[in-house]
PDB file of N, CA and C in Angstrom:
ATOM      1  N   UNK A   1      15.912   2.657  -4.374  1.00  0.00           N
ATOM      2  CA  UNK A   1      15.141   1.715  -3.602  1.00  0.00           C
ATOM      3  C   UNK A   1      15.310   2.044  -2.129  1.00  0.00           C
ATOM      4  N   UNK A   2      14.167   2.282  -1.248  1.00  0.00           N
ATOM      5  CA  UNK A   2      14.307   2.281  -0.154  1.00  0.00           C
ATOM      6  C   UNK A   2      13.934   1.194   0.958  1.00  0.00           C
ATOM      7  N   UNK A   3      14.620   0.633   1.832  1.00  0.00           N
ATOM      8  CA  UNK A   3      14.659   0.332   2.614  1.00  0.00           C
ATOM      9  C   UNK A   3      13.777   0.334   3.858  1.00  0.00           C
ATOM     10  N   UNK A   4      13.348  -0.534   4.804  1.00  0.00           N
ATOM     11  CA  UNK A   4      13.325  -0.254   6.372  1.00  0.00           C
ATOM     12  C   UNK A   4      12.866   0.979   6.895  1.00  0.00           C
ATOM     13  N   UNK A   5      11.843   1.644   5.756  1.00  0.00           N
ATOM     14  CA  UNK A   5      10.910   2.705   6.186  1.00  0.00           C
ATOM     15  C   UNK A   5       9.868   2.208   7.115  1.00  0.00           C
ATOM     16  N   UNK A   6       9.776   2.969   8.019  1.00  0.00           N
ATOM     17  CA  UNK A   6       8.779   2.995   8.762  1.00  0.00           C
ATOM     18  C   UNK A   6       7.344   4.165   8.825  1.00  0.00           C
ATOM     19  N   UNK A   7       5.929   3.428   9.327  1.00  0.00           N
ATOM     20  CA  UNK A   7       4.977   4.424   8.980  1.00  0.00           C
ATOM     21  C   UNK A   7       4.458   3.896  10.279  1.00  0.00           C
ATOM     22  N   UNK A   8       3.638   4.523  10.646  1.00  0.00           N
ATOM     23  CA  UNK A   8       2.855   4.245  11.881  1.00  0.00           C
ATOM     24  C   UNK A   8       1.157   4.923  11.430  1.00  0.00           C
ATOM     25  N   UNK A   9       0.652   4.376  11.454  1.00  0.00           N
ATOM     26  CA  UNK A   9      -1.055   4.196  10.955  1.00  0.00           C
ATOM     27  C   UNK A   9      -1.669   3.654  12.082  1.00  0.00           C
ATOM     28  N   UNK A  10      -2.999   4.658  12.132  1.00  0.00           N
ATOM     29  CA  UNK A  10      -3.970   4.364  13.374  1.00  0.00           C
ATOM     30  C   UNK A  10      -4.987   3.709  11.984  1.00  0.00           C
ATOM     31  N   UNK A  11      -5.608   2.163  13.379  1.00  0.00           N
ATOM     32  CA  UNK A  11      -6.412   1.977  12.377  1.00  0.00           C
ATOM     33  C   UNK A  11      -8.121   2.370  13.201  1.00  0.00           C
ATOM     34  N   UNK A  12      -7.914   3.531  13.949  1.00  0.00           N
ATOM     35  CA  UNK A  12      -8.899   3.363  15.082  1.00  0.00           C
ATOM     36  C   UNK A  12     -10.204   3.601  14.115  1.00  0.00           C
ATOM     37  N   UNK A  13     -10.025   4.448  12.947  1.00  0.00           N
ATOM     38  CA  UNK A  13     -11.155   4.844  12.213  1.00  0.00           C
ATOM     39  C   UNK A  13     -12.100   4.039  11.258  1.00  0.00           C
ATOM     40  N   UNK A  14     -11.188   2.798  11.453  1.00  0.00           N
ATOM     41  CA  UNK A  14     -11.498   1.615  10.315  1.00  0.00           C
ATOM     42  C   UNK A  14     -12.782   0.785  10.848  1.00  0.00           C
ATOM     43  N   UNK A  15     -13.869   1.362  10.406  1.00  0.00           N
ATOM     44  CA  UNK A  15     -14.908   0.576  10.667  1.00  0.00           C
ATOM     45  C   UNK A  15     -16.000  -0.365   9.970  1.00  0.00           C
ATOM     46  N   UNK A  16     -14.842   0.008   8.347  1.00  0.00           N
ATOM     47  CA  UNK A  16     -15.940  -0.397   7.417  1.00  0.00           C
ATOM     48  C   UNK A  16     -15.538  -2.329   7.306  1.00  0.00           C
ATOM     49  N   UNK A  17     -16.069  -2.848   6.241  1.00  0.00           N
ATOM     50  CA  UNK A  17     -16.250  -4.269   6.192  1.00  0.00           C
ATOM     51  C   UNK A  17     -14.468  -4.624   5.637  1.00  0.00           C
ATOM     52  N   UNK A  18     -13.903  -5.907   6.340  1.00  0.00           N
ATOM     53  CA  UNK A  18     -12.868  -6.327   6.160  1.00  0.00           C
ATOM     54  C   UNK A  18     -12.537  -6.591   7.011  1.00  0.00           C
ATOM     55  N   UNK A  19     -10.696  -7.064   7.372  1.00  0.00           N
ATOM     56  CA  UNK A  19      -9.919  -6.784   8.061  1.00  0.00           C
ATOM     57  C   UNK A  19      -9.061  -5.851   8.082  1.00  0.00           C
ATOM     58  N   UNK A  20      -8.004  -5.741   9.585  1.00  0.00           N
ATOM     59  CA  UNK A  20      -7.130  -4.881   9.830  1.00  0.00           C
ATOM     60  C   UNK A  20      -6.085  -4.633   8.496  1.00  0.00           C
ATOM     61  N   UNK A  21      -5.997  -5.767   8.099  1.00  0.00           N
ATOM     62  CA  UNK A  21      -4.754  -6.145   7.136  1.00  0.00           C
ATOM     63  C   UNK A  21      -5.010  -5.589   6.330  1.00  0.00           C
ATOM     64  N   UNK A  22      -6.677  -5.572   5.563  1.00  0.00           N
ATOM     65  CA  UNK A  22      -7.289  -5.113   4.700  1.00  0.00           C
ATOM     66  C   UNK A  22      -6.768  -3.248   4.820  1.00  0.00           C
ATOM     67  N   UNK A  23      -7.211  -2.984   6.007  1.00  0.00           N
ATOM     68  CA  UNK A  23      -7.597  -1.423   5.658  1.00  0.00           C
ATOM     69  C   UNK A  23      -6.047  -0.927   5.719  1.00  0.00           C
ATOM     70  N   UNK A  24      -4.699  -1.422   6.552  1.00  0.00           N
ATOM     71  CA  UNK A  24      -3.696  -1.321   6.684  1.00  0.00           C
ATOM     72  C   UNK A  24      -3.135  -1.134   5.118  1.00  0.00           C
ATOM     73  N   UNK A  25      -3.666  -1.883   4.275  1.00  0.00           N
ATOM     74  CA  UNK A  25      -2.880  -2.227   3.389  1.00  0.00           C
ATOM     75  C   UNK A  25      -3.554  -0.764   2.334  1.00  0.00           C
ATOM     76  N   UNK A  26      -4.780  -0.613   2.002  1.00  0.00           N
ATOM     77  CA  UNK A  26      -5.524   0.448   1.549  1.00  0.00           C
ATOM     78  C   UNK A  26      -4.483   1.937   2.007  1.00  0.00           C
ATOM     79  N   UNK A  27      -4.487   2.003   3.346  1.00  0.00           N
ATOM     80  CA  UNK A  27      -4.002   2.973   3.544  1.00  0.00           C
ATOM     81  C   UNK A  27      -2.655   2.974   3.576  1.00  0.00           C
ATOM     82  N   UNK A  28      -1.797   2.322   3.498  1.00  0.00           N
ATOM     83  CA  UNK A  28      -0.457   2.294   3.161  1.00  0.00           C
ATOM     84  C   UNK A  28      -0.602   2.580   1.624  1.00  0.00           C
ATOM     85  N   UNK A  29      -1.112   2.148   0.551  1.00  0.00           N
ATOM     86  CA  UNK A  29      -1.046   2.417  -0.095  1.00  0.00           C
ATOM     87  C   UNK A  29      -1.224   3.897  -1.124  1.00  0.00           C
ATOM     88  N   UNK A  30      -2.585   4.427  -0.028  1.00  0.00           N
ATOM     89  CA  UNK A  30      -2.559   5.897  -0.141  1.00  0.00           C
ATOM     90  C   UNK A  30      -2.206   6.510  -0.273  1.00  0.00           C
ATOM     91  N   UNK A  31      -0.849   6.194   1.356  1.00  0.00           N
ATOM     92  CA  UNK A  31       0.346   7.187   1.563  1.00  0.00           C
ATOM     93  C   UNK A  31       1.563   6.838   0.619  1.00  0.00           C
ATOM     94  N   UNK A  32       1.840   5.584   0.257  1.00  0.00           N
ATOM     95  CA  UNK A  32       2.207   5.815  -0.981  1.00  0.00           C
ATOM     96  C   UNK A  32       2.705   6.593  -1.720  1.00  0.00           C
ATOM     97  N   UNK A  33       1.207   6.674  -2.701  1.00  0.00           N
ATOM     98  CA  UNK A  33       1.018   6.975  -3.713  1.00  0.00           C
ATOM     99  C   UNK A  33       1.438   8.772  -3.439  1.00  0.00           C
ATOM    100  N   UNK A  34       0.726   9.093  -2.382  1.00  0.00           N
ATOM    101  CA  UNK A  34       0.868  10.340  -1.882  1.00  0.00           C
ATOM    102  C   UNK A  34       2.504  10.827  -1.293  1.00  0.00           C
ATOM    103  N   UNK A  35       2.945   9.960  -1.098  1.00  0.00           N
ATOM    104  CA  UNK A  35       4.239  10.491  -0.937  1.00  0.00           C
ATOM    105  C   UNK A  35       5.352  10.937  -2.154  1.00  0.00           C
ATOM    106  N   UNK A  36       4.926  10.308  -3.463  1.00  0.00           N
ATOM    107  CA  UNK A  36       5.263  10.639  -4.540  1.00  0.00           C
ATOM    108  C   UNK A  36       4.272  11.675  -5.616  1.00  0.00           C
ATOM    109  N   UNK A  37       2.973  12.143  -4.814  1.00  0.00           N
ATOM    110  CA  UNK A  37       2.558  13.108  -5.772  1.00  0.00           C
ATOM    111  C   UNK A  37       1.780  12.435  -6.409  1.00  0.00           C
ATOM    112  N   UNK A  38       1.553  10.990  -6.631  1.00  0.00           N
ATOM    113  CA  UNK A  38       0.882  10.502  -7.689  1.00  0.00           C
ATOM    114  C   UNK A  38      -0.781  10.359  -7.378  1.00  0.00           C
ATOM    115  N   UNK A  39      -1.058  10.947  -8.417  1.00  0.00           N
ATOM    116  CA  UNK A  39      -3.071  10.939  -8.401  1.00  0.00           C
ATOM    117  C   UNK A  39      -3.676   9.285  -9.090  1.00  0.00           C
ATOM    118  N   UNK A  40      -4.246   9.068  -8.198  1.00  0.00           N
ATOM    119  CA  UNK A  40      -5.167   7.786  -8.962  1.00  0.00           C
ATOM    120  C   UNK A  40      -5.489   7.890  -9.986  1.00  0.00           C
ATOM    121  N   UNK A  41      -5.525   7.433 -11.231  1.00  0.00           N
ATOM    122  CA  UNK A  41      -6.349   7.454 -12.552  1.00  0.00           C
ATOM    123  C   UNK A  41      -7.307   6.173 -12.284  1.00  0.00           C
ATOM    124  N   UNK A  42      -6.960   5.163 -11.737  1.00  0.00           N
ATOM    125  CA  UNK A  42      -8.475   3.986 -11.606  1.00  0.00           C
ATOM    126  C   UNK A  42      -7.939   3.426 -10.376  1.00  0.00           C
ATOM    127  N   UNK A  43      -7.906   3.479  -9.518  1.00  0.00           N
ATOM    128  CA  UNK A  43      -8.313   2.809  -7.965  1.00  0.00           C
ATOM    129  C   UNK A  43      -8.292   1.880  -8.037  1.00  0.00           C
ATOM    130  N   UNK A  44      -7.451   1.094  -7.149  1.00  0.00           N
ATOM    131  CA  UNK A  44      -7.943  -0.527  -6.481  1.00  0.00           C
ATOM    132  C   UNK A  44      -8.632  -1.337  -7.107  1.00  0.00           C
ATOM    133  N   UNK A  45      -7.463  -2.034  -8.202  1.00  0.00           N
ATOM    134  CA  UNK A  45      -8.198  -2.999  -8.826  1.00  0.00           C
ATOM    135  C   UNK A  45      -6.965  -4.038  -8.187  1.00  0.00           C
ATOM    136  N   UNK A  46      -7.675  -5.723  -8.517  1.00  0.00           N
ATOM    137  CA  UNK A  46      -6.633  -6.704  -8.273  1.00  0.00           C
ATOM    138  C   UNK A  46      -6.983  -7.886  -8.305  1.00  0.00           C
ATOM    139  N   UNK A  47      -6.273  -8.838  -8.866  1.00  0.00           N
ATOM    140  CA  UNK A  47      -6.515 -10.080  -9.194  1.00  0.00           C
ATOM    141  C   UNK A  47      -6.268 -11.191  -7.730  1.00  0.00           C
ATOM    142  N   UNK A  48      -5.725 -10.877  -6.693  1.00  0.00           N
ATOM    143  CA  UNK A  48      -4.884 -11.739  -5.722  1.00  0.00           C
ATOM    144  C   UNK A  48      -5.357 -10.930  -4.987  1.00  0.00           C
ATOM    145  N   UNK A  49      -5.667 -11.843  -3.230  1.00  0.00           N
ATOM    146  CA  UNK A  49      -5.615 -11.736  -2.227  1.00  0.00           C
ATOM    147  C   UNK A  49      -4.638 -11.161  -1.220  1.00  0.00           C
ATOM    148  N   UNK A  50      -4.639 -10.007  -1.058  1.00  0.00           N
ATOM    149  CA  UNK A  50      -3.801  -8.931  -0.418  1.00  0.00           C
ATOM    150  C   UNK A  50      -2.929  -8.492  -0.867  1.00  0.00           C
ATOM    151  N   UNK A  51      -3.707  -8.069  -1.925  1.00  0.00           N
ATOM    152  CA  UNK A  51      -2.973  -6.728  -3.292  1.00  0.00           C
ATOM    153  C   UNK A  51      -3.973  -5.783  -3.331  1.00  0.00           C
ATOM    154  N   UNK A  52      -3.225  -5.008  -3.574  1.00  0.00           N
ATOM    155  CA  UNK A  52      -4.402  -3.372  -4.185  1.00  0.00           C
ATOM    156  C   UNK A  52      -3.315  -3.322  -5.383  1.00  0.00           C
ATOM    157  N   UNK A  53      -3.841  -2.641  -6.620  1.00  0.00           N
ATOM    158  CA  UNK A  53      -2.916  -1.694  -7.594  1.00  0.00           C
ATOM    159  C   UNK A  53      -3.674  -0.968  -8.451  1.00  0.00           C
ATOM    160  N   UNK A  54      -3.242   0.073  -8.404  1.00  0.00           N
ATOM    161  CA  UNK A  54      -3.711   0.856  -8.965  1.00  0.00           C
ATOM    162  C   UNK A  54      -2.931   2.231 -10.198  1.00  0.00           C
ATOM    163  N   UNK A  55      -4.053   2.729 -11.281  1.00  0.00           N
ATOM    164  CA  UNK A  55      -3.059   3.361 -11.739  1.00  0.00           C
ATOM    165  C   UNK A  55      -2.484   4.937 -11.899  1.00  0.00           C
ATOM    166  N   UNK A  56      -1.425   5.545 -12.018  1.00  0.00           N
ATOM    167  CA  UNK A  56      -1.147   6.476 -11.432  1.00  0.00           C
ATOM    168  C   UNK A  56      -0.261   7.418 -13.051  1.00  0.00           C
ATOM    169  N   UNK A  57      -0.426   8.724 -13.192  1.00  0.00           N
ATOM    170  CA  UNK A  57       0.256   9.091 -13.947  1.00  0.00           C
ATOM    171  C   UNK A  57       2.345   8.638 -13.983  1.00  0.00           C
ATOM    172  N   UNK A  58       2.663   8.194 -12.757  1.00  0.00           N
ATOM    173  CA  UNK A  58       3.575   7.898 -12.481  1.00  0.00           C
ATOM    174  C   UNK A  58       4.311   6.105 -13.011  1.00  0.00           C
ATOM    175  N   UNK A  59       2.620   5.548 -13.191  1.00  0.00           N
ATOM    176  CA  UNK A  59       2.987   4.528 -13.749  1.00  0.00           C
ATOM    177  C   UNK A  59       1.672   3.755 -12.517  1.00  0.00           C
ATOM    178  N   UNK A  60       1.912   1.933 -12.681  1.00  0.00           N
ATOM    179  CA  UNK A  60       1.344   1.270 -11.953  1.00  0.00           C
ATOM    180  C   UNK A  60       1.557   1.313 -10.484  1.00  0.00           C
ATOM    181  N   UNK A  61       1.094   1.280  -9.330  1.00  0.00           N
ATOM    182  CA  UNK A  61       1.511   1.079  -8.093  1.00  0.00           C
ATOM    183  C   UNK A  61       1.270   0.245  -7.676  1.00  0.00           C
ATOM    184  N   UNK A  62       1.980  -0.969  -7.198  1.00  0.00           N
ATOM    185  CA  UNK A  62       0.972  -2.662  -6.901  1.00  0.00           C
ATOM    186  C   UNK A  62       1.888  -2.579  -5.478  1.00  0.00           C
ATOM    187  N   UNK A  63       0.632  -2.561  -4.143  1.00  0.00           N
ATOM    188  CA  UNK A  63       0.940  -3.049  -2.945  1.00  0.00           C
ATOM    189  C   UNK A  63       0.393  -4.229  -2.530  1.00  0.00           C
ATOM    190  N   UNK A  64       1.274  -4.818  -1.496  1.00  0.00           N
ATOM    191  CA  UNK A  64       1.350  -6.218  -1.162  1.00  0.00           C
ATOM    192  C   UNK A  64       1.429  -5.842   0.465  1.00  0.00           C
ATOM    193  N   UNK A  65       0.306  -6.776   1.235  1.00  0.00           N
ATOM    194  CA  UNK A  65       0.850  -6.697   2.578  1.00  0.00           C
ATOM    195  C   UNK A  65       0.722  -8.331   2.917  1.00  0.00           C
ATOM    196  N   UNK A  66       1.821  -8.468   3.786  1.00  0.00           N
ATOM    197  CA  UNK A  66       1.792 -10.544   4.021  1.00  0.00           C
ATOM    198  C   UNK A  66       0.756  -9.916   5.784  1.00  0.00           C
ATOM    199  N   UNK A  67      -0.337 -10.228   5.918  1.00  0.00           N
ATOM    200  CA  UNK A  67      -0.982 -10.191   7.041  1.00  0.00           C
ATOM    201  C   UNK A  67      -0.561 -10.851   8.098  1.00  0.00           C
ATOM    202  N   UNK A  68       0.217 -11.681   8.098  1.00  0.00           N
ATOM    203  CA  UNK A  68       1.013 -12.699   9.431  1.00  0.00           C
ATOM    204  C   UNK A  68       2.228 -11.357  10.156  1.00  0.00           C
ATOM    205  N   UNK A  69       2.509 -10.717   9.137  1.00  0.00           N
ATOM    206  CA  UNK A  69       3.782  -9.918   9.772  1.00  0.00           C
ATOM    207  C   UNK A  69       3.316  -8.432   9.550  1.00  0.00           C
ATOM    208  N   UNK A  70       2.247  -8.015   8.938  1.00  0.00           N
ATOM    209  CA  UNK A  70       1.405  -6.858   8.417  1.00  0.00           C
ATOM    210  C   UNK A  70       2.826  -5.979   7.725  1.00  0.00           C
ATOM    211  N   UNK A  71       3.952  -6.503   6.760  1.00  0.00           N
ATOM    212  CA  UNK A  71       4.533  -6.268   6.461  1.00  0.00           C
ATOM    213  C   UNK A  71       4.240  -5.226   5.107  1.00  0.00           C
ATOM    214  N   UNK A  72       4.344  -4.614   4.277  1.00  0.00           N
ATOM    215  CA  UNK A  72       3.769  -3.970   3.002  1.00  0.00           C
ATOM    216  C   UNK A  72       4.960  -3.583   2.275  1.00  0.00           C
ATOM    217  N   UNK A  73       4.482  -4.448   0.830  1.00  0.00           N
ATOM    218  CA  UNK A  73       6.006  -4.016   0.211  1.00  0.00           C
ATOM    219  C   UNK A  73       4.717  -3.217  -1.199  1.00  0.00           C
ATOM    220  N   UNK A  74       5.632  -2.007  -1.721  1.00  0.00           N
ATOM    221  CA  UNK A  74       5.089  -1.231  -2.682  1.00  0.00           C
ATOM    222  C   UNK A  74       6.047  -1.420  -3.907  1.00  0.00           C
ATOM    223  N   UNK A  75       5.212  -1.703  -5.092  1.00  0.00           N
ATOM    224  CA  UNK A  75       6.331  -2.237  -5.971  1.00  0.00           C
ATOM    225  C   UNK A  75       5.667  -1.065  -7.299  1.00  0.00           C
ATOM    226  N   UNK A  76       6.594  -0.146  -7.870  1.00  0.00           N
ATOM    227  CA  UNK A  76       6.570   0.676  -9.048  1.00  0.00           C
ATOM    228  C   UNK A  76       7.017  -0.198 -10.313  1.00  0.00           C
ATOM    229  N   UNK A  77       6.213  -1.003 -10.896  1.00  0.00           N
ATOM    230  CA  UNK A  77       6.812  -2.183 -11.908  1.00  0.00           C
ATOM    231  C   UNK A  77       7.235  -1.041 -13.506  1.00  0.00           C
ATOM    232  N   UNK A  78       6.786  -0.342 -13.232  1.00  0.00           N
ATOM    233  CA  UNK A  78       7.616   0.932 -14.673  1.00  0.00           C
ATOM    234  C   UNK A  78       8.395   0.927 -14.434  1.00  0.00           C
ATOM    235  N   UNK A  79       8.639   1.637 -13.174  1.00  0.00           N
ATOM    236  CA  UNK A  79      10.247   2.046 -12.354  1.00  0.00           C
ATOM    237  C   UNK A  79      10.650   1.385 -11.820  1.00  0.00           C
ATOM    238  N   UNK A  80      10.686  -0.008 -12.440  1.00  0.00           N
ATOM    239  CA  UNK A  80      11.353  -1.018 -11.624  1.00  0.00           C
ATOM    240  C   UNK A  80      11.759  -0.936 -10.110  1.00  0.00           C
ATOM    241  N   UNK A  81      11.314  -0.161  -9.488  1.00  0.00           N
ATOM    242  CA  UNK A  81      11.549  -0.337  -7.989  1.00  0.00           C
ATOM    243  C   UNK A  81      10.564  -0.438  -7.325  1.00  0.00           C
ATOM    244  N   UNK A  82      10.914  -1.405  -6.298  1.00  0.00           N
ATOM    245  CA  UNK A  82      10.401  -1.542  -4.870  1.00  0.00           C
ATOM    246  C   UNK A  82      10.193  -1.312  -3.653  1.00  0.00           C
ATOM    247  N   UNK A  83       9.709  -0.887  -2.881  1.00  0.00           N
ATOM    248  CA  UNK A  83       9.810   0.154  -1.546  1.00  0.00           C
ATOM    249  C   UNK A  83       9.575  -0.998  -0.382  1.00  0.00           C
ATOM    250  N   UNK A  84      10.197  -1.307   0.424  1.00  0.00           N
ATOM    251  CA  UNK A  84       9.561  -2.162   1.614  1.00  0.00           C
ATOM    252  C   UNK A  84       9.240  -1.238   2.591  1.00  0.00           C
ATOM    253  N   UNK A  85       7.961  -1.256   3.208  1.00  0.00           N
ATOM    254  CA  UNK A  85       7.574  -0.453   4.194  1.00  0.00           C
ATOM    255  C   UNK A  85       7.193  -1.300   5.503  1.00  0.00           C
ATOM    256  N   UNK A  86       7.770  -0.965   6.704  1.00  0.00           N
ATOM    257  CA  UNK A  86       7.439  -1.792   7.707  1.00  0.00           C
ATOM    258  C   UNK A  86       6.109  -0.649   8.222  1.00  0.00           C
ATOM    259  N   UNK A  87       5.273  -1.516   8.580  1.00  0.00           N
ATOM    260  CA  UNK A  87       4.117  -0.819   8.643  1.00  0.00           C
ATOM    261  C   UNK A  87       3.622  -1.057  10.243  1.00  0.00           C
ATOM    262  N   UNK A  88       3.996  -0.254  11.513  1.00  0.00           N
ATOM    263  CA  UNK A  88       2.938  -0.582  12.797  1.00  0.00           C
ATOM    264  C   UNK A  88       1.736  -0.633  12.846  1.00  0.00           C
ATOM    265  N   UNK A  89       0.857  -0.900  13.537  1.00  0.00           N
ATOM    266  CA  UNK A  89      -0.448  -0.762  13.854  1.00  0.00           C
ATOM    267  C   UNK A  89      -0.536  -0.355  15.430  1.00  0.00           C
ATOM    268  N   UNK A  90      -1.351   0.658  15.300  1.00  0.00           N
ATOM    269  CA  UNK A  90      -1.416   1.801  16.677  1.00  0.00           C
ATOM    270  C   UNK A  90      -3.011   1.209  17.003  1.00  0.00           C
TER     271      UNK A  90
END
């Protein structure tokens, strides 16, 4: 389980429909997924309001960002672990 990672994400490119929180959270999740190698098998599905999860040969990936603190926690529910990512906005 890791800790008090930090990422720094421009959201200058984000022009499509949503919010910041929204696209913050999309792309945290990306990198993610991408930091472990894992390929999407079905994309961004989700029942709740500021979740993405999606699924991955690695297993499920369900991200969470609380938009008050644009905080993002990444939770591997196979691999029982959780990643908290403190996430800036540039």
């Amino acid at each position: 389980m890791s800790h008090n990672a930090t990422n720094i994400i421009s959201l200058d490119g984000h022009r499509g429909p949503g919010t910041y929180a929204e696209a913050l959270l999309v792309q945290s999740h990306q990198k993610e997924a991408g930091a472990r190698s894992a390929k999407f098998l079905n994309y961004g599905w989700s029942t709740r309001e500021n979740v993405i999860c999606s699924k991955t040969p690695q297993g499920i990936l369900e991200s969470v960002i609380n938009p008050n603190t644009m905080e993002v926690i990444h939770y591997w529910p196979s691999n029982r672990e959780t990643v908290r990512r403190l996430v800036k906005v540039e």
